[in-house]
N, C-alpha and C. Protein backbone atom coordinates (compact mmCIF):
# COMPACT_ATOMS: atom_id res chain seq x y z
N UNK A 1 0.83 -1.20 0.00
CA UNK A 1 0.00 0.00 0.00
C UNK A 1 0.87 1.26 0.00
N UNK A 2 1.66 1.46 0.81
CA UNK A 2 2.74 2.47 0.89
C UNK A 2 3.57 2.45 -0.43
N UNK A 3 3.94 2.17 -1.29
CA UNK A 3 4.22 2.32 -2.94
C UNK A 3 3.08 2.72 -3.41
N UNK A 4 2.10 2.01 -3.27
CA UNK A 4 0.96 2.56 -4.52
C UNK A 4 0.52 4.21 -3.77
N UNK A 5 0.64 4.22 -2.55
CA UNK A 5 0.08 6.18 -2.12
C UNK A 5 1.64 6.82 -2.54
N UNK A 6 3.01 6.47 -2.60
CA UNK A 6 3.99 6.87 -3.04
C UNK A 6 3.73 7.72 -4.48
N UNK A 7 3.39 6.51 -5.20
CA UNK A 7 2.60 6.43 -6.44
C UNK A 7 1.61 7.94 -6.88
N UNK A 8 0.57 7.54 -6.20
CA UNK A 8 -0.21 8.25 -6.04
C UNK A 8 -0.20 9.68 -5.76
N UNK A 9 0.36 10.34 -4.32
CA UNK A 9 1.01 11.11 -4.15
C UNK A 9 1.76 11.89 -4.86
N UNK A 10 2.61 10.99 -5.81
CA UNK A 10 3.80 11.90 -6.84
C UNK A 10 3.32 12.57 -7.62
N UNK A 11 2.02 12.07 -8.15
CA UNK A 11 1.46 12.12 -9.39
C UNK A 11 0.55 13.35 -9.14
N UNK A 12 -0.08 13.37 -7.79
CA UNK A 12 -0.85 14.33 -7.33
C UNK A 12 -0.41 15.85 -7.39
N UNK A 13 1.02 15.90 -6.79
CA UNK A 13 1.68 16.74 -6.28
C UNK A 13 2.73 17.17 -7.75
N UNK A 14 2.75 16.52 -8.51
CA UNK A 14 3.68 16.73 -9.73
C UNK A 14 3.56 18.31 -10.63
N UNK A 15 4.60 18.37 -9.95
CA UNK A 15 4.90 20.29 -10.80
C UNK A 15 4.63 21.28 -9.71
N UNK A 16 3.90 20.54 -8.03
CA UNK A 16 4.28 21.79 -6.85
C UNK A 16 5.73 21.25 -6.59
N UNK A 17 5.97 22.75 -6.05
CA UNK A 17 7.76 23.03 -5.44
C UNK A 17 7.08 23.46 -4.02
N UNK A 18 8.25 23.18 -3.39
CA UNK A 18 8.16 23.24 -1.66
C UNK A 18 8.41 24.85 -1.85
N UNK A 19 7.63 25.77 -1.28
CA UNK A 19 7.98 26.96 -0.60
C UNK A 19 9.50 27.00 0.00
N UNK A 20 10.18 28.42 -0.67
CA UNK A 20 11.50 28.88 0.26
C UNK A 20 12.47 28.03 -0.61
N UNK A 21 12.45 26.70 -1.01
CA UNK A 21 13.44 25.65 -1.17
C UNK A 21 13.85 25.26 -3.01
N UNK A 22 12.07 25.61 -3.42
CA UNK A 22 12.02 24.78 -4.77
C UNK A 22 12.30 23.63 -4.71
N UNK A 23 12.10 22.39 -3.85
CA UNK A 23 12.26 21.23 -4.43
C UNK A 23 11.46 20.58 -4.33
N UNK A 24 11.17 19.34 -5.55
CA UNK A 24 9.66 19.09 -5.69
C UNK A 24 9.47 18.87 -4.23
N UNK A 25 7.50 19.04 -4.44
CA UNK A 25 6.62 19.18 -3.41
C UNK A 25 6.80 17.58 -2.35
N UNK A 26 6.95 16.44 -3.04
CA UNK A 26 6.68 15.62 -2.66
C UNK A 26 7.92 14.87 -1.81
N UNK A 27 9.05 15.27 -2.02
CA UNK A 27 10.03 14.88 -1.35
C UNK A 27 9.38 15.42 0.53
N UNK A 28 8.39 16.71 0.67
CA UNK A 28 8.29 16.73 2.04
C UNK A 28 7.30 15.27 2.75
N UNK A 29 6.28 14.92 1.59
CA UNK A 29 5.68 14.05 2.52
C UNK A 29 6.32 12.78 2.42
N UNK A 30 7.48 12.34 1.80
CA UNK A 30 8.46 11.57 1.94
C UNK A 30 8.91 11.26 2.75
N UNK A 31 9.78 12.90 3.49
CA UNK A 31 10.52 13.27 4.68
C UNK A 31 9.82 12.86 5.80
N UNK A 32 8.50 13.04 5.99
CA UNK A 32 8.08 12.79 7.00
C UNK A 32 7.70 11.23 7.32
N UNK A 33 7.29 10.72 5.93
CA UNK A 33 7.11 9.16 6.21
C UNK A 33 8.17 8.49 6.17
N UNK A 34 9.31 8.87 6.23
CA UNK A 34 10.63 8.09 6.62
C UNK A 34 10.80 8.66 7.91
N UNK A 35 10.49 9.88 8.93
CA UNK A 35 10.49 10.15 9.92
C UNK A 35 9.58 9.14 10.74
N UNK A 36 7.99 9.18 10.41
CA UNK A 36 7.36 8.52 11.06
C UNK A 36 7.58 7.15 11.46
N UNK A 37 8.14 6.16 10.51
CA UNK A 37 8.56 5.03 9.92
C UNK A 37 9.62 4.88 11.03
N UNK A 38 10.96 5.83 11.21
CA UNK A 38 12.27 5.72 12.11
C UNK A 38 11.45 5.82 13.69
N UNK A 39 11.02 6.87 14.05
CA UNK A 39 10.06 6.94 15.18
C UNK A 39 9.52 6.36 15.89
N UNK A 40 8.65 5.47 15.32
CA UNK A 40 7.41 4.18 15.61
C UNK A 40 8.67 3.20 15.95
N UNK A 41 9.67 2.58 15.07
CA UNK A 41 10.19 1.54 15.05
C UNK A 41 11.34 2.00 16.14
N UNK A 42 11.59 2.98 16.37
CA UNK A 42 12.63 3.14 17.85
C UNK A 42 11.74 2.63 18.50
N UNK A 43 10.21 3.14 19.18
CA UNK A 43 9.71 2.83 20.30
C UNK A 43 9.19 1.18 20.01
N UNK A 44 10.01 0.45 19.11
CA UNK A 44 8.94 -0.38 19.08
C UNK A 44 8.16 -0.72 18.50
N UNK A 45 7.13 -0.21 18.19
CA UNK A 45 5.90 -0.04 17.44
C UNK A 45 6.36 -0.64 15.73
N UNK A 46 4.91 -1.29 15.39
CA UNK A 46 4.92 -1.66 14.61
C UNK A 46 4.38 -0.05 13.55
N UNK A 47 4.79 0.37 12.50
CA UNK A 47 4.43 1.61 11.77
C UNK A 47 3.03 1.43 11.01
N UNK A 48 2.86 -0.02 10.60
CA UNK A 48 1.62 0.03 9.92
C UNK A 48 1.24 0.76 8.80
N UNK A 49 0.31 1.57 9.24
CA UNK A 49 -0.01 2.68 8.22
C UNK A 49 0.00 3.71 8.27
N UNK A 50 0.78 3.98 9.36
CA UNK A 50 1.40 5.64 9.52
C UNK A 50 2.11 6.23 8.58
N UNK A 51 3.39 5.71 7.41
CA UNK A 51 3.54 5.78 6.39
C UNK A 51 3.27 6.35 5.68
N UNK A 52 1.95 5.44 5.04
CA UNK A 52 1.36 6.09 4.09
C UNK A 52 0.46 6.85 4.41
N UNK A 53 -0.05 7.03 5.81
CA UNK A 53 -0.62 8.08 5.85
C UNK A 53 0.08 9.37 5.55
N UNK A 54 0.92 9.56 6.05
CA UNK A 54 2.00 10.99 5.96
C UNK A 54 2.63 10.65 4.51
N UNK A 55 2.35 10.13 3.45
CA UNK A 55 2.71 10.33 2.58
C UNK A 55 1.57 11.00 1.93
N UNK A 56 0.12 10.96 2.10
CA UNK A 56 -0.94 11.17 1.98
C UNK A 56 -1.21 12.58 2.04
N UNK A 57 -0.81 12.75 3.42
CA UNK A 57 -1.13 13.64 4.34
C UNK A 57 -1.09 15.39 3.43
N UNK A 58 -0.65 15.51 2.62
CA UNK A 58 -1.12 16.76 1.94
C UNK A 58 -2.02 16.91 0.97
N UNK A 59 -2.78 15.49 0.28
CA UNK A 59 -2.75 15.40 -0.80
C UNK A 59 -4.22 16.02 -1.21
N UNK A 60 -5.13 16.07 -0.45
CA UNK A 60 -6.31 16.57 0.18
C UNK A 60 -6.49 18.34 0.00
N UNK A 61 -5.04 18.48 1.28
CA UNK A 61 -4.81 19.73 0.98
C UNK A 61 -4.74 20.80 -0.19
N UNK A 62 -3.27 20.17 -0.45
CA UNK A 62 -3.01 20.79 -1.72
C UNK A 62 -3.15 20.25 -3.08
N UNK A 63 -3.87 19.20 -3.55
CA UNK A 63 -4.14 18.28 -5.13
C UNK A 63 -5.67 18.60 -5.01
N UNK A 64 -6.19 18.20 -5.86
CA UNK A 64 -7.81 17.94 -6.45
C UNK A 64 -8.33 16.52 -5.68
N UNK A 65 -7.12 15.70 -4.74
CA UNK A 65 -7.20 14.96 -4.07
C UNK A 65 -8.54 14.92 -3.14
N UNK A 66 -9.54 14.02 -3.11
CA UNK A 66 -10.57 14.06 -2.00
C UNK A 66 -10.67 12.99 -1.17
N UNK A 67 -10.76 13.29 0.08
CA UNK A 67 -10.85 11.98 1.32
C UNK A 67 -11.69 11.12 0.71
N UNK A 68 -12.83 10.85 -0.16
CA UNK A 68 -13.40 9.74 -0.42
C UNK A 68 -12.59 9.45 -1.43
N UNK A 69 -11.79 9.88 -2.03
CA UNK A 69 -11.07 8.59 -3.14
C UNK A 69 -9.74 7.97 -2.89
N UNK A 70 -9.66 8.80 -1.62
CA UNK A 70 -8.55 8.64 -0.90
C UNK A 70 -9.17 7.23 -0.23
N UNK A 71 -10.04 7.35 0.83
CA UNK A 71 -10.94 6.28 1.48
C UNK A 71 -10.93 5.04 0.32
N UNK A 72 -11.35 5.53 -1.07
CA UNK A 72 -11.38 4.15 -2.10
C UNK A 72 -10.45 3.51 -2.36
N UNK A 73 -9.35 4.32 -2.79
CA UNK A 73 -8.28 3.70 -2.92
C UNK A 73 -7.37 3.06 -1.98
N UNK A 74 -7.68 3.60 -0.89
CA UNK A 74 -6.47 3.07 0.45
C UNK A 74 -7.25 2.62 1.58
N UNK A 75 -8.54 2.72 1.89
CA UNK A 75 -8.90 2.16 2.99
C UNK A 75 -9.63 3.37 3.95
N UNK A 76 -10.59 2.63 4.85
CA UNK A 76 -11.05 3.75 5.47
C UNK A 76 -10.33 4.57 6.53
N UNK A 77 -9.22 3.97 6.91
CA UNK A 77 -8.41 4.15 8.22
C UNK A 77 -7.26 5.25 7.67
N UNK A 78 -6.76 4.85 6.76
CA UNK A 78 -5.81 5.66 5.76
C UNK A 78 -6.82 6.98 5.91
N UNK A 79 -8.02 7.28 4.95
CA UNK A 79 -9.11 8.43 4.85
C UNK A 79 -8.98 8.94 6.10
N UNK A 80 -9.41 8.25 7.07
CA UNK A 80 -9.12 9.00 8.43
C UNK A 80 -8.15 9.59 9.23
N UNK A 81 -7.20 9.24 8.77
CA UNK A 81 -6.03 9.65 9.05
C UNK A 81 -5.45 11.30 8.54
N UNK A 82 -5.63 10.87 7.12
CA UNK A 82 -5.47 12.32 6.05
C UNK A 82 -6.55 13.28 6.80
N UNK A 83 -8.19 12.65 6.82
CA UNK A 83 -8.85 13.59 7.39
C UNK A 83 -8.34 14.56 8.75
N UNK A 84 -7.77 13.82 9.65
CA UNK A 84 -7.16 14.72 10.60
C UNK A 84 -5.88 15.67 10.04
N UNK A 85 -5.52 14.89 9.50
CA UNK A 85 -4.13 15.99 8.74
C UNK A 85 -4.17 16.79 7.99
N UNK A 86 -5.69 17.24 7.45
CA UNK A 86 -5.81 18.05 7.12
C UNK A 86 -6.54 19.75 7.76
N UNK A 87 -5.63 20.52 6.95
CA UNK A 87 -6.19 21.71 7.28
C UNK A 87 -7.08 22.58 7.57
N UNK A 88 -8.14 22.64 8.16
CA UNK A 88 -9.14 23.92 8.07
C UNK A 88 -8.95 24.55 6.98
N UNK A 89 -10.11 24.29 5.54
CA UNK A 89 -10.03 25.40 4.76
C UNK A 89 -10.41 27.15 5.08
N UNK A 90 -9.65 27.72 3.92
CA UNK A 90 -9.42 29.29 4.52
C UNK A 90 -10.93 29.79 4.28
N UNK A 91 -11.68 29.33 3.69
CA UNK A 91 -13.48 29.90 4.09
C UNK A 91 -14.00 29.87 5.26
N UNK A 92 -13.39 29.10 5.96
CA UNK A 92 -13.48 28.82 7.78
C UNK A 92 -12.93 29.58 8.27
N UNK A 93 -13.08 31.13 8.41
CA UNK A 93 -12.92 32.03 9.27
C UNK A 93 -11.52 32.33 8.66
N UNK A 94 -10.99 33.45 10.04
CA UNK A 94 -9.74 33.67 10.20
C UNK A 94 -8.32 32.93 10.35
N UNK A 95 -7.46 33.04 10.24
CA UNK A 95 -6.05 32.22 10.52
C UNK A 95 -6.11 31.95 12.31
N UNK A 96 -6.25 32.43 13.48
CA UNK A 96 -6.49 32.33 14.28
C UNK A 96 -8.14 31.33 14.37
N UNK A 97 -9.30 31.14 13.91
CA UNK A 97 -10.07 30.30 14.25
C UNK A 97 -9.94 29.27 14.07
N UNK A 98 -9.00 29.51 12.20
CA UNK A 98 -9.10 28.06 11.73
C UNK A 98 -7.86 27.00 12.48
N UNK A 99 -7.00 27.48 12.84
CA UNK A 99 -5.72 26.91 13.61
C UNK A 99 -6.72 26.17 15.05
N UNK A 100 -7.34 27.11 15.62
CA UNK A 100 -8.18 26.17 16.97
C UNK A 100 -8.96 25.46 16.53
N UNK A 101 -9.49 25.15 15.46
CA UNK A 101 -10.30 24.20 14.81
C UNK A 101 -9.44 23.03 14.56
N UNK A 102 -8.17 23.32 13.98
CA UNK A 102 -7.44 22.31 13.90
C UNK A 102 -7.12 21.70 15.36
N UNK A 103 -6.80 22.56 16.14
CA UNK A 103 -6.59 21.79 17.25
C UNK A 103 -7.16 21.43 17.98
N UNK A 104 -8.61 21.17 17.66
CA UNK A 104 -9.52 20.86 18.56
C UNK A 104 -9.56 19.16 17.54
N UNK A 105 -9.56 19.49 16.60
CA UNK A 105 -9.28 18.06 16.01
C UNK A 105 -8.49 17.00 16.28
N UNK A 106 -7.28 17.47 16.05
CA UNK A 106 -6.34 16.87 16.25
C UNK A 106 -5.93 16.69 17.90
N UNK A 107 -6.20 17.34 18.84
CA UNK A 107 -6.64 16.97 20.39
C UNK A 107 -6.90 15.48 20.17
N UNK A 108 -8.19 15.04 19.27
CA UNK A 108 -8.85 14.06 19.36
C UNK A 108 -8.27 13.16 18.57
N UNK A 109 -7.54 12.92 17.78
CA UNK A 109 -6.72 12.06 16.82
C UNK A 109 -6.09 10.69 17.53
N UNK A 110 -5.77 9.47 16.76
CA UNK A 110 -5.24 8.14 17.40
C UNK A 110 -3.66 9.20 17.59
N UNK A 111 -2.70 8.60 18.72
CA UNK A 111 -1.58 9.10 18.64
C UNK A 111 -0.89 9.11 17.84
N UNK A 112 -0.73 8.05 16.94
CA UNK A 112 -0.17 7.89 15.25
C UNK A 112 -0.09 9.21 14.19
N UNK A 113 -1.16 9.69 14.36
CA UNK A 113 -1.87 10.68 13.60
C UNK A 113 -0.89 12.12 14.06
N UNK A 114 -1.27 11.98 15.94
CA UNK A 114 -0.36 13.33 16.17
C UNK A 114 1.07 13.55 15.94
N UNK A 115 1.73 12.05 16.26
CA UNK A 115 2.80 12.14 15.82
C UNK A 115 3.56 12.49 13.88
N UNK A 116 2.61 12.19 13.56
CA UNK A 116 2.79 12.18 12.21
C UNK A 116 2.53 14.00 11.94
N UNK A 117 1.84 14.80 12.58
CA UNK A 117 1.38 16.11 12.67
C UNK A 117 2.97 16.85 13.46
N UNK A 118 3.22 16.41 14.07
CA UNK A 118 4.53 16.55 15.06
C UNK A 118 5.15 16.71 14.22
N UNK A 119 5.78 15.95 13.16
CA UNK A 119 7.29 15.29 12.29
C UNK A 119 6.56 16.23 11.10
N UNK A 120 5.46 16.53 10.85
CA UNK A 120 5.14 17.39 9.69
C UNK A 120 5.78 18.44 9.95
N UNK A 121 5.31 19.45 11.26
CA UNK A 121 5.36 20.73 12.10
C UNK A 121 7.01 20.74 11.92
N UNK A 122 7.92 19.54 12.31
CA UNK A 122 9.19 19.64 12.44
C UNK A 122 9.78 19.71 11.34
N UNK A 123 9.57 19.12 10.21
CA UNK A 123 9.74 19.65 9.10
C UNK A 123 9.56 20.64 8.29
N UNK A 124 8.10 21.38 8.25
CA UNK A 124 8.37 22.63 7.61
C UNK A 124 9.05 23.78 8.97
N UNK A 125 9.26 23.05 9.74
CA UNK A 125 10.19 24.49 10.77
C UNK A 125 11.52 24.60 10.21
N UNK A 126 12.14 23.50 9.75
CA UNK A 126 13.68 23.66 9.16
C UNK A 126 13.66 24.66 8.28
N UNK A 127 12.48 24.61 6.91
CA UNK A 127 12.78 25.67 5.69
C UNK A 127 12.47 27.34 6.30
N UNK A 128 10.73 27.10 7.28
CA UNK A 128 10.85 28.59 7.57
C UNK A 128 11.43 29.08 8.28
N UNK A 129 12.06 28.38 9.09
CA UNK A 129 13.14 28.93 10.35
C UNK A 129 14.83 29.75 9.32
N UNK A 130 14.94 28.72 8.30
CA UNK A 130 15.87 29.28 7.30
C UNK A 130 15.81 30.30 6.74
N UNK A 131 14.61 30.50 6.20
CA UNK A 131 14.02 31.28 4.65
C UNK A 131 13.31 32.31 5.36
N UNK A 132 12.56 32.19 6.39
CA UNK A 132 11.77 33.28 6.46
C UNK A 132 11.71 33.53 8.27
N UNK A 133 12.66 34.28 8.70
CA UNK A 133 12.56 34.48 9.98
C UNK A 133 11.78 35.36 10.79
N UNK A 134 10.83 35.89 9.83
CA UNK A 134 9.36 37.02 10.18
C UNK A 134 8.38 36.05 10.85
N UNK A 135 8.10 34.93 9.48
CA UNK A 135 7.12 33.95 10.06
C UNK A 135 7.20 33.26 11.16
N UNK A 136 8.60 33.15 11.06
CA UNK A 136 9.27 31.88 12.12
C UNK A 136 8.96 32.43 13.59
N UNK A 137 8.65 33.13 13.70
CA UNK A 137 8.20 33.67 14.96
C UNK A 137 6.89 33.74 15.52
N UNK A 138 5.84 33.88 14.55
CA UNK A 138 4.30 33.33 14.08
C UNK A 138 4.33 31.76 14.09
N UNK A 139 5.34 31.19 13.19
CA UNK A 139 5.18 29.32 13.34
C UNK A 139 5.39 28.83 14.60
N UNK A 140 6.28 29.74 15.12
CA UNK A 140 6.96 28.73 16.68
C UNK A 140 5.78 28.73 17.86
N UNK A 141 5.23 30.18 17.70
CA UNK A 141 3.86 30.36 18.54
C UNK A 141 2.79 28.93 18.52
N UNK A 142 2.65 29.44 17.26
CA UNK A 142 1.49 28.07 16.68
C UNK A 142 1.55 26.85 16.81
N UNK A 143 3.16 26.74 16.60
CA UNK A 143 3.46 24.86 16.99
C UNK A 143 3.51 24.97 18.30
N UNK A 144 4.11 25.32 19.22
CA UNK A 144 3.93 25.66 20.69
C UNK A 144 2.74 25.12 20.81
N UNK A 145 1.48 25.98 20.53
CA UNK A 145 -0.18 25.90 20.97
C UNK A 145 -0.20 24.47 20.76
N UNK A 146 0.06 24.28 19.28
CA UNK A 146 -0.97 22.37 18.96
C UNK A 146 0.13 21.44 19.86
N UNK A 147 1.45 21.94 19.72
CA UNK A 147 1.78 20.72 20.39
C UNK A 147 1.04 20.33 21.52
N UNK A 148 1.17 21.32 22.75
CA UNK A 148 0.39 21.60 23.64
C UNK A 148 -1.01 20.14 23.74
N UNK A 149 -1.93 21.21 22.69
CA UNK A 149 -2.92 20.37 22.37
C UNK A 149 -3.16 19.04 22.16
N UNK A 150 -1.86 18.76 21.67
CA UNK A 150 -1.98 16.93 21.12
C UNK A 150 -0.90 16.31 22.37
N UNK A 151 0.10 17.05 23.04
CA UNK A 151 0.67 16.78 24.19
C UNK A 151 1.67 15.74 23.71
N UNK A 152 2.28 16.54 22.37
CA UNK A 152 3.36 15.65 21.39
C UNK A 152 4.66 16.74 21.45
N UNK A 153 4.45 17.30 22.53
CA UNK A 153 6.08 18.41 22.87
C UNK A 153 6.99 17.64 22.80
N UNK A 154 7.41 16.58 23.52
CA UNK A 154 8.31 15.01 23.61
C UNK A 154 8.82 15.05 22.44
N UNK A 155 7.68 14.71 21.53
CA UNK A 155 8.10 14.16 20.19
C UNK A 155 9.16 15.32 19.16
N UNK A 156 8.43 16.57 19.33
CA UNK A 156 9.42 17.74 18.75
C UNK A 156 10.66 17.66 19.00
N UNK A 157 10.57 17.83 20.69
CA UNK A 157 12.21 17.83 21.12
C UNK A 157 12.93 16.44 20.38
N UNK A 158 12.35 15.40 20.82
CA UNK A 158 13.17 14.29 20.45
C UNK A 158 13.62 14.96 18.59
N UNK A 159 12.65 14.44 17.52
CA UNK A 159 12.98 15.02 16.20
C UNK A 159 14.41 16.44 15.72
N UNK A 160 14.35 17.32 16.93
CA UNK A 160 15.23 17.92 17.04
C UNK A 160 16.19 17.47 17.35
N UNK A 161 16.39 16.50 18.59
CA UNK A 161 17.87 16.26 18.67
C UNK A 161 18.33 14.54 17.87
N UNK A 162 17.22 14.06 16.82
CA UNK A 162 17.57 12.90 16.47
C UNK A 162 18.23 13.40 14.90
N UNK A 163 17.61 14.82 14.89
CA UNK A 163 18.33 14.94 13.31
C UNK A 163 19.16 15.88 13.63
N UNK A 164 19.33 16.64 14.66
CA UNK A 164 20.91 17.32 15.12
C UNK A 164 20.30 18.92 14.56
N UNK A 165 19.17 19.29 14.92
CA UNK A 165 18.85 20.72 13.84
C UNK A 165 18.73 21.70 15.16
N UNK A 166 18.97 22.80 15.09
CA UNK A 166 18.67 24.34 16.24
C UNK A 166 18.85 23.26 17.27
């Protein structure tokens, strides 16, 4: 399953570039499903479908991608997964509502899910912490709050000192 959303994914995302970096879009949800993947299997844990969820995990967002074909093609658990990982669209209020919306979600998520939200958060902090140190001061707030919320602070710190970054 994790090849065919690889698959899938590439194809989705083919011709976005990562913000700040330019490099294709899809190498980030890569990054993170080889994060999630290293993570799970330190503690143990079998990874399952955490994987491909975080390979998933934008595709909703940013493709023509929709949780029900997502759900068809991969399963209902996969769908559910992306469903939490995804964003509050911007018709949902302000940048401040829609962020507590998210975190009222993701509060509620299997831990799999938050962690996979964690290793996302930790990843785009490397480019804007680089590229854009206005925002980076707005992002750190925000990840602060959800971590908080999902009570995956642990997991940040650890990701920080397992890849040696700030």
């Amino acid at each position: 399953m994790l090849t065919k959303a690889i698959e899938y994914a590439t194809a989705k995302h083919e011709g976005q570039v990562r913000k700040y970096t330019g490099e294709p879009y899809i190498e980030h949800p890569l990054a993170v499903a080889k994060m999630i993947d290293e993570y799970l299997r330190a503690m143990d844990v079998d990874p399952g479908i955490s994987p491909t969820i975080a390979v998933l995990h934008d595709t909703v967002e940013d493709t023509d991608a929709t949780i029900e074909e997502i759900e068809e093609l991969f399963g209902e658990a996969v769908a559910q997964g992306v469903w939490f990982l995804t964003k509050t669209p911007n018709f949902v209020g302000d940048r401040e509502s829609r962020k507590k919306l998210c975190e009222a979600r993701l509060a509620k998520a299997p831990y799999s899910i938050k962690v996979i939200k964690t290793l996302d958060m930790f990843h785009n902090s490397l480019s804007i912490q680089q590229y854009d140190p206005e925002f980076w001061e707005t992002f750190k707030v925000e990840t602060a709050s959800l971590l908080a919320a999902m009570g995956t602070e642990d997991v940040y710190r650890r990701a920080k000192k397992n890849y040696g970054l700030f």
